[in-house]
Each structure stands twice: as structure tokens, then as C-alpha cells.
C-alpha atoms as a PDB file:
ATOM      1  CA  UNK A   1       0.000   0.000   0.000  1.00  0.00           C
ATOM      2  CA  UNK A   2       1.581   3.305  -0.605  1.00  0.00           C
ATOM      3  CA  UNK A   3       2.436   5.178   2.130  1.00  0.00           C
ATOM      4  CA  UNK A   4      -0.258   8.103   1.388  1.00  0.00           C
ATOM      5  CA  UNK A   5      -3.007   5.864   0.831  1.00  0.00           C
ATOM      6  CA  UNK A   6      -2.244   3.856   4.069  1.00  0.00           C
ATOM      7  CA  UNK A   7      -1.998   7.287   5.786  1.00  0.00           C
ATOM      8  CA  UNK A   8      -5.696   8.259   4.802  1.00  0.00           C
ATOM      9  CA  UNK A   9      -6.667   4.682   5.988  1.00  0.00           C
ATOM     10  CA  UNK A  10      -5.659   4.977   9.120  1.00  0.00           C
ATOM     11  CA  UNK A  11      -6.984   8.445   9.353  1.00  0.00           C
ATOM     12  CA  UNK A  12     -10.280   7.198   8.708  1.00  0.00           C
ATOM     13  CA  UNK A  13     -10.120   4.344  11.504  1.00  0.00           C
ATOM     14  CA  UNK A  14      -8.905   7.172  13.986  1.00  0.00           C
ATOM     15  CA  UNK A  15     -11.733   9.544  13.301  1.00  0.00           C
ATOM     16  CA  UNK A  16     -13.997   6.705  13.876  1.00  0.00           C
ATOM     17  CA  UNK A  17     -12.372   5.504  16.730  1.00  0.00           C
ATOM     18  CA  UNK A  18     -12.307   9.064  17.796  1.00  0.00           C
ATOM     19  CA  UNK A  19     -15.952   9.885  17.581  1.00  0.00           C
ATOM     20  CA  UNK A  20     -17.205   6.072  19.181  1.00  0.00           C
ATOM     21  CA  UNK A  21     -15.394   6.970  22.261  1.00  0.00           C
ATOM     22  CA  UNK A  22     -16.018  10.225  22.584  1.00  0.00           C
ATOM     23  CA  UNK A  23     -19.738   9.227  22.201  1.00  0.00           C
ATOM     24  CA  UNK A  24     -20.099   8.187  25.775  1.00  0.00           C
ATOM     25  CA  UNK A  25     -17.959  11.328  27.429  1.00  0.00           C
ATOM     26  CA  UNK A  26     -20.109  13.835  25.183  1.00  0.00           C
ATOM     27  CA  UNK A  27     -23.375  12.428  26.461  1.00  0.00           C
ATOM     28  CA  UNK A  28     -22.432  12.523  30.110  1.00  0.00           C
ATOM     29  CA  UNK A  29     -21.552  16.141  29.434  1.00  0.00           C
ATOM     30  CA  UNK A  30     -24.788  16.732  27.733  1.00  0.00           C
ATOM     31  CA  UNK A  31     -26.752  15.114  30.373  1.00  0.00           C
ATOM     32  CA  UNK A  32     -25.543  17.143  32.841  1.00  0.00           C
ATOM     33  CA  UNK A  33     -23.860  14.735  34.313  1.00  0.00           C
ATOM     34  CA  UNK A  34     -20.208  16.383  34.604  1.00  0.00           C
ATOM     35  CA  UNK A  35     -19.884  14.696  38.649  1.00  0.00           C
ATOM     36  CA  UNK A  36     -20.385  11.128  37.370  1.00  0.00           C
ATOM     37  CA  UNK A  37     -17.883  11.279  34.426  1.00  0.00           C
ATOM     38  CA  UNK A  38     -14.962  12.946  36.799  1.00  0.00           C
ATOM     39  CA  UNK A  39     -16.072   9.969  38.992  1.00  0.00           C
ATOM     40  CA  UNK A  40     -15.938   7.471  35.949  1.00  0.00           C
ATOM     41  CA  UNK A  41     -12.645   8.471  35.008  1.00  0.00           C
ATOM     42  CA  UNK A  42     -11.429   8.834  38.793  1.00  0.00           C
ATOM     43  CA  UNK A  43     -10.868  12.490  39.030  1.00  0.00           C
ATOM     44  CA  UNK A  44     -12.713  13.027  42.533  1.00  0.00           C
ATOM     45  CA  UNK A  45     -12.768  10.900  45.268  1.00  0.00           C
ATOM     46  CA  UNK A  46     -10.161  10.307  48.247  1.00  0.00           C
ATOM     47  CA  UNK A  47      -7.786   7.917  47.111  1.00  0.00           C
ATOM     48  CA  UNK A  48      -6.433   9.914  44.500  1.00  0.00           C
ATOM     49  CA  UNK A  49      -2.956  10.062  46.292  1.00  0.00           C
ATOM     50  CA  UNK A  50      -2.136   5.937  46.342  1.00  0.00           C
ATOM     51  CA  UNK A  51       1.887   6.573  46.226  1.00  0.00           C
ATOM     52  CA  UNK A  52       2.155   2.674  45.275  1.00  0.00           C
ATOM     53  CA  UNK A  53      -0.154   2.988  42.530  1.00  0.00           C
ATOM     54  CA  UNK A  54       1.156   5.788  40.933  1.00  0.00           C
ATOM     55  CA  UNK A  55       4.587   4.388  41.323  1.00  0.00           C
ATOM     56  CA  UNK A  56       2.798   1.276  39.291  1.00  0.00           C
ATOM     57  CA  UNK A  57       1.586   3.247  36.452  1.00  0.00           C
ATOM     58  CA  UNK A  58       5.117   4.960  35.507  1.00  0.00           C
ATOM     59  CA  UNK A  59       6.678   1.450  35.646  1.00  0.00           C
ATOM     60  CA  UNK A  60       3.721   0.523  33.779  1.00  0.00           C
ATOM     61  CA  UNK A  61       3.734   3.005  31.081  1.00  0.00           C
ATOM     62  CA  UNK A  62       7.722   3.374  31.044  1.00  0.00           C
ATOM     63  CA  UNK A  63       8.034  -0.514  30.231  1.00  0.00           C
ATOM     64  CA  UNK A  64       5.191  -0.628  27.499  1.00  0.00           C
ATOM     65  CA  UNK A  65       6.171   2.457  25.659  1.00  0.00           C
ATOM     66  CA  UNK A  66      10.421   1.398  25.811  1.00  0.00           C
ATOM     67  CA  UNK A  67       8.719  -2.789  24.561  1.00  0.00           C
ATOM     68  CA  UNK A  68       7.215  -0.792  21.828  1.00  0.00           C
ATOM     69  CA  UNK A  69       9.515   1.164  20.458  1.00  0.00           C
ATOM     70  CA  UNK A  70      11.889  -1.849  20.586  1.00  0.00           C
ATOM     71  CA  UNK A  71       9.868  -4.281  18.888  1.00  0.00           C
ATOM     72  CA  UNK A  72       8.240  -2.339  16.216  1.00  0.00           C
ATOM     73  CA  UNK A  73      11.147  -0.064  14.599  1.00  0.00           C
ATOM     74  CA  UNK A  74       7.909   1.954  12.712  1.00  0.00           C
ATOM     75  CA  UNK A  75       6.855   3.119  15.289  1.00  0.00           C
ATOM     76  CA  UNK A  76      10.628   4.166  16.729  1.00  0.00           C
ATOM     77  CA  UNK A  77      10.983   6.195  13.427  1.00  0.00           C
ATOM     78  CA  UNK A  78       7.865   7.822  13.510  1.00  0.00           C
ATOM     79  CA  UNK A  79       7.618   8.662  17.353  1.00  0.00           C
ATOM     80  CA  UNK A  80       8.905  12.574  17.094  1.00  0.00           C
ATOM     81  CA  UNK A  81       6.616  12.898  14.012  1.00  0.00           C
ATOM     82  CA  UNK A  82       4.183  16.002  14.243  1.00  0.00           C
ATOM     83  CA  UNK A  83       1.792  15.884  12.128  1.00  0.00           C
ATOM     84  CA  UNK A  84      -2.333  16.345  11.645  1.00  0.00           C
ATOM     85  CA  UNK A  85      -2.264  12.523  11.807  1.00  0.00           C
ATOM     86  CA  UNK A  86      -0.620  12.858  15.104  1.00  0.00           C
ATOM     87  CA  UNK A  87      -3.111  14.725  16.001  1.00  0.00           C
ATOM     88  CA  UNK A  88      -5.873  12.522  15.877  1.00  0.00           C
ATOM     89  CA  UNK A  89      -3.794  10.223  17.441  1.00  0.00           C
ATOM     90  CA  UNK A  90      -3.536  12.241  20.683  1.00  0.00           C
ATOM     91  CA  UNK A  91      -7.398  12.754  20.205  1.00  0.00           C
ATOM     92  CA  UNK A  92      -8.166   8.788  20.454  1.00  0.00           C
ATOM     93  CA  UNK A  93      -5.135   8.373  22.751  1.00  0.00           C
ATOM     94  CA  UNK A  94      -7.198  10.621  25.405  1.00  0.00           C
ATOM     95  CA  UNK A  95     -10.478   9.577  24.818  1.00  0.00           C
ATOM     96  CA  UNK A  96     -10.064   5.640  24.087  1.00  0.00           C
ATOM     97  CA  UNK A  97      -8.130   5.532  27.170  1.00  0.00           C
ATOM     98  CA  UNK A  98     -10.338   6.907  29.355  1.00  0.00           C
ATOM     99  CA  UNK A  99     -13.111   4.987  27.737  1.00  0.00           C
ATOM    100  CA  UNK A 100     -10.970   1.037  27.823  1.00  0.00           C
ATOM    101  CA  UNK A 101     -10.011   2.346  31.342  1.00  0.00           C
ATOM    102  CA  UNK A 102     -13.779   2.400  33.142  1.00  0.00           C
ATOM    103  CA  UNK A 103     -14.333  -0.740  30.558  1.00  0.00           C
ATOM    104  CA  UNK A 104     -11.739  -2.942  31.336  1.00  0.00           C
ATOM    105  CA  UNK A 105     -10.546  -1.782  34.851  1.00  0.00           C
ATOM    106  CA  UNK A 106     -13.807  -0.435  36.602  1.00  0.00           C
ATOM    107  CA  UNK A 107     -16.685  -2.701  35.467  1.00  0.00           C
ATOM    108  CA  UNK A 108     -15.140  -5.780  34.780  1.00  0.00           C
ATOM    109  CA  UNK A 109     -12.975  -5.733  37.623  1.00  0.00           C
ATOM    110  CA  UNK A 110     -16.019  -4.139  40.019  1.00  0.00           C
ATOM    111  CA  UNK A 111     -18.272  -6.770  38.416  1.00  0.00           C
ATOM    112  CA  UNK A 112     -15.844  -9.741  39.303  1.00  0.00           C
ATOM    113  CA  UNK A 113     -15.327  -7.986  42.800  1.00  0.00           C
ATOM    114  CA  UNK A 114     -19.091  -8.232  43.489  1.00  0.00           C
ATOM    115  CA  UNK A 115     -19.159 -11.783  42.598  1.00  0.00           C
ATOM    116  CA  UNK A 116     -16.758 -12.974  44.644  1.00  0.00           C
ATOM    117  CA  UNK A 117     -14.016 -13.514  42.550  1.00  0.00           C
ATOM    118  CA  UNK A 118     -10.074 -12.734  43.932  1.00  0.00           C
ATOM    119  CA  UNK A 119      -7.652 -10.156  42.785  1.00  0.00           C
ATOM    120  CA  UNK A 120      -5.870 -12.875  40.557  1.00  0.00           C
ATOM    121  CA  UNK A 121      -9.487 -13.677  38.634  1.00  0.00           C
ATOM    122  CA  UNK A 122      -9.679  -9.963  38.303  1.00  0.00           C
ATOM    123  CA  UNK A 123      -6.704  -9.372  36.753  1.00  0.00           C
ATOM    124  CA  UNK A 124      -6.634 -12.032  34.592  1.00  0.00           C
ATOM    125  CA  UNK A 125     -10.202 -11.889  33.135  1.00  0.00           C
ATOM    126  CA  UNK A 126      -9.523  -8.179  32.663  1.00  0.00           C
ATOM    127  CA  UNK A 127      -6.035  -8.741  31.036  1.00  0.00           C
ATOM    128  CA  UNK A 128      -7.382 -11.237  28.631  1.00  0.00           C
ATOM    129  CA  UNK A 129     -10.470  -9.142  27.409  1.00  0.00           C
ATOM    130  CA  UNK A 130      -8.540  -6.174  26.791  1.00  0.00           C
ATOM    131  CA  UNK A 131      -5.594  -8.198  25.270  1.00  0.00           C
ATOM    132  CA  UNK A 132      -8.390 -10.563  23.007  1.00  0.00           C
ATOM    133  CA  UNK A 133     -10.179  -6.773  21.692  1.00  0.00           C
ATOM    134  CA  UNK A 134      -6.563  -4.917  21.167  1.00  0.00           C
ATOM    135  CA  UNK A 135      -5.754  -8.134  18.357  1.00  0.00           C
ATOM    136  CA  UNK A 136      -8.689  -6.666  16.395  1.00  0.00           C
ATOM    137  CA  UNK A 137      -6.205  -3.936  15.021  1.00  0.00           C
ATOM    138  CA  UNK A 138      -4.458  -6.761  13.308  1.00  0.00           C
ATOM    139  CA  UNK A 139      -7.264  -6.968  10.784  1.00  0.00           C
ATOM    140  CA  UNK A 140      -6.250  -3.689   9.318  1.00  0.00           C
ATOM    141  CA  UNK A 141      -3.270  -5.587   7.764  1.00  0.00           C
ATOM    142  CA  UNK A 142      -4.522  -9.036   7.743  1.00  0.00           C
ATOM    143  CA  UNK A 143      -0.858  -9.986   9.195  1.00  0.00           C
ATOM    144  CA  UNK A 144      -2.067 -12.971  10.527  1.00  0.00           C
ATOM    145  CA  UNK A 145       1.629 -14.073  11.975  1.00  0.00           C
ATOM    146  CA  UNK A 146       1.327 -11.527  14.198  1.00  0.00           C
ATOM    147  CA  UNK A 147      -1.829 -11.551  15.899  1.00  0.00           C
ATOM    148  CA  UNK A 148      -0.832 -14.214  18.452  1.00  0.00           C
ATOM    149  CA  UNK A 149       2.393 -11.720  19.682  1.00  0.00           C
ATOM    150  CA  UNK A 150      -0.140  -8.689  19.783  1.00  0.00           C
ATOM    151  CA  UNK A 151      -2.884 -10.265  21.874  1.00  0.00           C
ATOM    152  CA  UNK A 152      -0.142 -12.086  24.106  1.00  0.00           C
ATOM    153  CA  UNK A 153       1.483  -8.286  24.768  1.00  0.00           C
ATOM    154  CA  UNK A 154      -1.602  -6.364  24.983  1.00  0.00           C
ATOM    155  CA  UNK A 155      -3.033  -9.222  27.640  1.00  0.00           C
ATOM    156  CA  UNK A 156       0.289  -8.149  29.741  1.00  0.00           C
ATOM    157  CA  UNK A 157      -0.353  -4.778  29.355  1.00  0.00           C
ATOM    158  CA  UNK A 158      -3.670  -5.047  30.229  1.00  0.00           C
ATOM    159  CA  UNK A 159      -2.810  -7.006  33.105  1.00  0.00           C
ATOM    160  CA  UNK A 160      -0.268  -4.653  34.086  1.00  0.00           C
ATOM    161  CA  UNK A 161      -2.714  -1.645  34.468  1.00  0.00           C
ATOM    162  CA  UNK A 162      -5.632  -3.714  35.823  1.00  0.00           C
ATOM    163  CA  UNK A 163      -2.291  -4.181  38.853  1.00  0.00           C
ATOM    164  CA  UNK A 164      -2.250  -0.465  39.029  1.00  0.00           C
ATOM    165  CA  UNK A 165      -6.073   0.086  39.400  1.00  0.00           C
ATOM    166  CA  UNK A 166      -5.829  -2.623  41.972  1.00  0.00           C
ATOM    167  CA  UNK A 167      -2.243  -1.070  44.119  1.00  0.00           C
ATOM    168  CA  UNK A 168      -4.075   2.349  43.801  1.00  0.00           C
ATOM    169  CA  UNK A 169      -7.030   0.911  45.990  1.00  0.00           C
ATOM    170  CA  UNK A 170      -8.974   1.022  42.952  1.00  0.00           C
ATOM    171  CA  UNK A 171      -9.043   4.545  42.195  1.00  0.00           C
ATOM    172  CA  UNK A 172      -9.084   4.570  38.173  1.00  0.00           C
ATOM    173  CA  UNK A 173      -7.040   7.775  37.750  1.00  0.00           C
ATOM    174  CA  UNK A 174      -3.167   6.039  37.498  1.00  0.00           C
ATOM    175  CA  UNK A 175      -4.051   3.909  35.259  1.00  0.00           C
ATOM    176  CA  UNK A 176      -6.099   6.119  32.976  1.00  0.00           C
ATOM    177  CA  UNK A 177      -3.066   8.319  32.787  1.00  0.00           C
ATOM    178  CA  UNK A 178      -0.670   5.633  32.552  1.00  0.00           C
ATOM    179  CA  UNK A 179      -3.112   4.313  28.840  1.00  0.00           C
ATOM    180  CA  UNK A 180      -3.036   7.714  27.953  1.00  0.00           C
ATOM    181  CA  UNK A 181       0.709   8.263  28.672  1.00  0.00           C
ATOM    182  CA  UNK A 182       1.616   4.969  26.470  1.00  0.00           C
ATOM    183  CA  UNK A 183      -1.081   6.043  23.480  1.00  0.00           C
ATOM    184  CA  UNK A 184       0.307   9.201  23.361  1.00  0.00           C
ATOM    185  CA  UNK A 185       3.668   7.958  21.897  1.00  0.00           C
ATOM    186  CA  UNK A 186       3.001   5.148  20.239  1.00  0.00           C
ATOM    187  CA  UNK A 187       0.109   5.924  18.571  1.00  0.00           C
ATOM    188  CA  UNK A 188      -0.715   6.785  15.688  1.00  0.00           C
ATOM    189  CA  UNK A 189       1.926   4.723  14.557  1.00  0.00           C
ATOM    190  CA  UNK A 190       1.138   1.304  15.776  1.00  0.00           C
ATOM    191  CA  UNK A 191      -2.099   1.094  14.195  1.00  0.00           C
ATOM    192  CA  UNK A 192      -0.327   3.154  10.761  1.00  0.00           C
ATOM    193  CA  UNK A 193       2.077  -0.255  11.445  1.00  0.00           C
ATOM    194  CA  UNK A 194      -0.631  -2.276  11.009  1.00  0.00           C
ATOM    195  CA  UNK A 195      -2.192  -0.408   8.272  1.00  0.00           C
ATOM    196  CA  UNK A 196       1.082  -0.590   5.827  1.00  0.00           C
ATOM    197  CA  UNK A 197       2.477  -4.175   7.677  1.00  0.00           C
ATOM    198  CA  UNK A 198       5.751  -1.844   7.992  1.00  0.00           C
ATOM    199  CA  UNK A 199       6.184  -3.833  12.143  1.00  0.00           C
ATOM    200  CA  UNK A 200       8.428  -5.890  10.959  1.00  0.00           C
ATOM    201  CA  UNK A 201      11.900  -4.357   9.200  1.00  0.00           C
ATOM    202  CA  UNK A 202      11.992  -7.309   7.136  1.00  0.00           C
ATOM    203  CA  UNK A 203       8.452  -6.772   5.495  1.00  0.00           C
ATOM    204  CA  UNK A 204      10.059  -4.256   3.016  1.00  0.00           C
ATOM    205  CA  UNK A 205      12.469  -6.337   1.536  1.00  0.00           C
ATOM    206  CA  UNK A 206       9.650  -9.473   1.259  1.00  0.00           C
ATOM    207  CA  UNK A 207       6.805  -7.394   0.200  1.00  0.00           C
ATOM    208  CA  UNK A 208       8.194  -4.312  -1.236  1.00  0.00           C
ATOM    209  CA  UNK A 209       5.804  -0.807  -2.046  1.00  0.00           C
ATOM    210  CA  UNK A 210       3.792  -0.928  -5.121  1.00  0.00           C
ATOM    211  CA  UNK A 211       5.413   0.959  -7.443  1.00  0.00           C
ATOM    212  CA  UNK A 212       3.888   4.613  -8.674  1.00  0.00           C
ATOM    213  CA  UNK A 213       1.704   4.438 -11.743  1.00  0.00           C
ATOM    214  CA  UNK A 214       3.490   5.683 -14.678  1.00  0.00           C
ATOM    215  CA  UNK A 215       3.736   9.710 -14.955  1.00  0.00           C
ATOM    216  CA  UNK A 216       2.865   9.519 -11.645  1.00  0.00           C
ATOM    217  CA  UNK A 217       5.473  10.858  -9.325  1.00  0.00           C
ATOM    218  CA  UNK A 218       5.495  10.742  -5.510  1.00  0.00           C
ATOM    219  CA  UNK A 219       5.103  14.298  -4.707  1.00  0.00           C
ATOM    220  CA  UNK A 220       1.971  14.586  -7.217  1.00  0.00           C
ATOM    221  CA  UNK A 221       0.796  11.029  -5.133  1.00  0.00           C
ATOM    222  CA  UNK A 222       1.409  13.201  -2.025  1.00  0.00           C
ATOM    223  CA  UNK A 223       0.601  17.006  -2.793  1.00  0.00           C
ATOM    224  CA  UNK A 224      -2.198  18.403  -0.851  1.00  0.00           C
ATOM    225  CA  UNK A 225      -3.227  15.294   1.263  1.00  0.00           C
ATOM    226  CA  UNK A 226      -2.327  17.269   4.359  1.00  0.00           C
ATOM    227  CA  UNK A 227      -2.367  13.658   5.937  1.00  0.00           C
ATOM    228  CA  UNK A 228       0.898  11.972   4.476  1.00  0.00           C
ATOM    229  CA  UNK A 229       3.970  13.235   5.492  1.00  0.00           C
ATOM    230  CA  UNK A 230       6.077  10.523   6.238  1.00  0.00           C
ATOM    231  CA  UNK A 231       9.207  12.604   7.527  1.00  0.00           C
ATOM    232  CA  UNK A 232      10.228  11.786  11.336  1.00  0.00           C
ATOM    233  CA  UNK A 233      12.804  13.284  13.539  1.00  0.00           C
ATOM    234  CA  UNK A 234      15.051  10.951  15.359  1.00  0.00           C
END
């Protein structure tokens, strides 16, 4: 796919993205209900100070974002990018997280809670859910080989913040940041990874870039998209 075309692609998933999650914040707004999405999200409440929990969600978020950027080189190369791409990616990065957070964290782990099940059960269940729902990005690239080492590293993730929600006492504010922290750098180049199949280094040299129809050059493939440049500071 060339790298315009794949750029526009995964614009179009992020806008959708973008708007389905921001669906739910909007109507709590809306419905006056401004107290109940600040206690969603775990901005009021007493237990915002857990020391151990916050100390959870840096480790968290440090050792997710430094996995990333050492296992998918695309996304290394693309991290200082700025761009209106980038943009929507700090849009979803904000509002997904916040959304997967009281999802994931608050009523599945609240749910299990209520039923009796331990901290391990909570984790878990919550860890494989979000892991299982995160391998749905593979589709973009249909890159089959991969979606067993993206569900297995999201599940980790997943149970690494469910830990956090769990060390802060379950107050859902450390580990909202700590999603949003980790989106904020990695995407949107992860899913734009997914989108081109450009995770692996060796992809180029087995599938290389269809070429450029002829008296087509790049930069008249390119002009005016205002979603496609490619150029990264490392």
C-alpha cells in the first residue's frame, strides 16, 4: 500500500475511533452529568494520592512504551513525528483511554469484585479481554503471523494496568493516565504499522511498495493530502 493511501486509511479508523469513544464522554456532558464522568474516570474521590499505585503506572507506562519502540522499529521512526495525523492520534489516545479504562478496569474488575471472585481472577479476566479486543487492530493488515504476539502483549499490558487500578485501591485515575501516557507515543503509529504491515523491518524487503503508476510521481501522489507526510525526527 503506498504510504499516502495507508496514511488516509488509518486516518479514517482514527476519526472513527475518535468519535465512538467520545460518544459516551459527550453524552455525560450533555446530560448534565459532569460529577459522574470525573467519577468514571477517577478524578474526585479520596484515594487519589495511592503513592504505590502511581509508582505502578510509571513502571507501567515506562516498560510498554520502551517494549514498543523496541519491537516495532515503525513506530521508533515515527515517534517525534508532528503531524495532523498525530493529532488525531492524541485525540483517540485521550479519549479511548479513558473509555478502555472504566471498561476494562472499573466494570469488569467491580463486576468480578461483586461476585466474589479474587484479585488474581480480576486481573486475569480483565487482562485477557482487553488483550483478546486490542488483536482486532491486526485486521487492518490481515498480518495474521502476528496476531498471536499482539494479543499475548496487549493481555500483559492489560494485566499490568488492571495491577495499578488494583495497588491504587482502585481509584481509576493512574491507570487512565498511565493508557493515555503509552497512546500518546506510540500511537498513531502502531495502528499506521498495522495499516502498511511496515512492524516488521523485514516486510520491506519481502513485500516491497507498489510501485507509482506511470507519470505519476510521488510528490503529485502526495501534494495536498495534508495527511501523508512521512518525515520523522530521530
Amino acid at each position: 500500500m503506498v504510504m499516502h493511501q495507508a496514511r488516509r486509511y488509518t486516518a479514517i479508523v482514527l476519526f472513527a475511533f475518535a468519535i465512538a469513544t467520545s460518544a459516551p464522554l459527550a453524552l455525560w456532558l450533555i446530560a448534565g452529568s459532569a460529577s459522574v464522568l470525573a467519577e468514571q474516570v477517577g478524578l474526585v474521590g479520596d484515594r487519589l494520592a495511592v503513592p504505590v499505585g502511581w509508582m505502578g503506572a510509571v513502571l507501567v507506562a515506562v516498560g510498554y512504551i520502551s517494549y514498543t519502540l523496541w519491537s516495532v522499529p515503525f513506530v521508533r521512526e515515527h515517534v517525534t513525528e508532528i503531524s495532523p495525523l498525530k493529532a488525531l492520534g492524541v485525540w483517540v489516545a485521550i479519549t479511548s483511554s479513558a473509555i478502555e479504562e472504566v471498561i476494562f478496569r472499573r466494570m469488569v474488575m467491580d463486576a468480578l469484585a461483586d461476585n466474589g471472585i479474587g484479585a488474581v481472577g480480576q486481573i486475569g479476566a480483565s487482562a485477557l479481554a482487553f488483550g483478546v479486543a486490542h488483536g482486532a487492530w491486526v485486521l487492518l493488515g490481515r498480518e495474521w503471523a502476528i496476531a498471536i504476539p499482539v494479543v499475548v502483549s496487549t493481555t500483559c499490558l492489560g494485566a499490568g494496568l488492571a495491577a495499578v487500578y488494583l495497588l491504587s485501591d482502585r481509584a481509576l485515575l493512574p491507570a487512565v493516565i498511565a493508557h493515555i501516557a503509552i497512546n500518546l507515543v506510540i500511537e498513531p503509529w502502531l495502528i499506521l504499522s498495522a495499516v502498511t504491515r511496515d512492524w516488521n523491518p523485514q516486510h520491506a524487503k519481502r513485500f516491497p511498495p507498489p510501485q507509482a503508476p506511470s507519470g505519476c510521481s510521488p510528490e503529485s501522489l502526495t501534494n495536498g493530502t495534508g495527511l501523508d507526510s512521512n518525515t520523522s525526527s530521530n
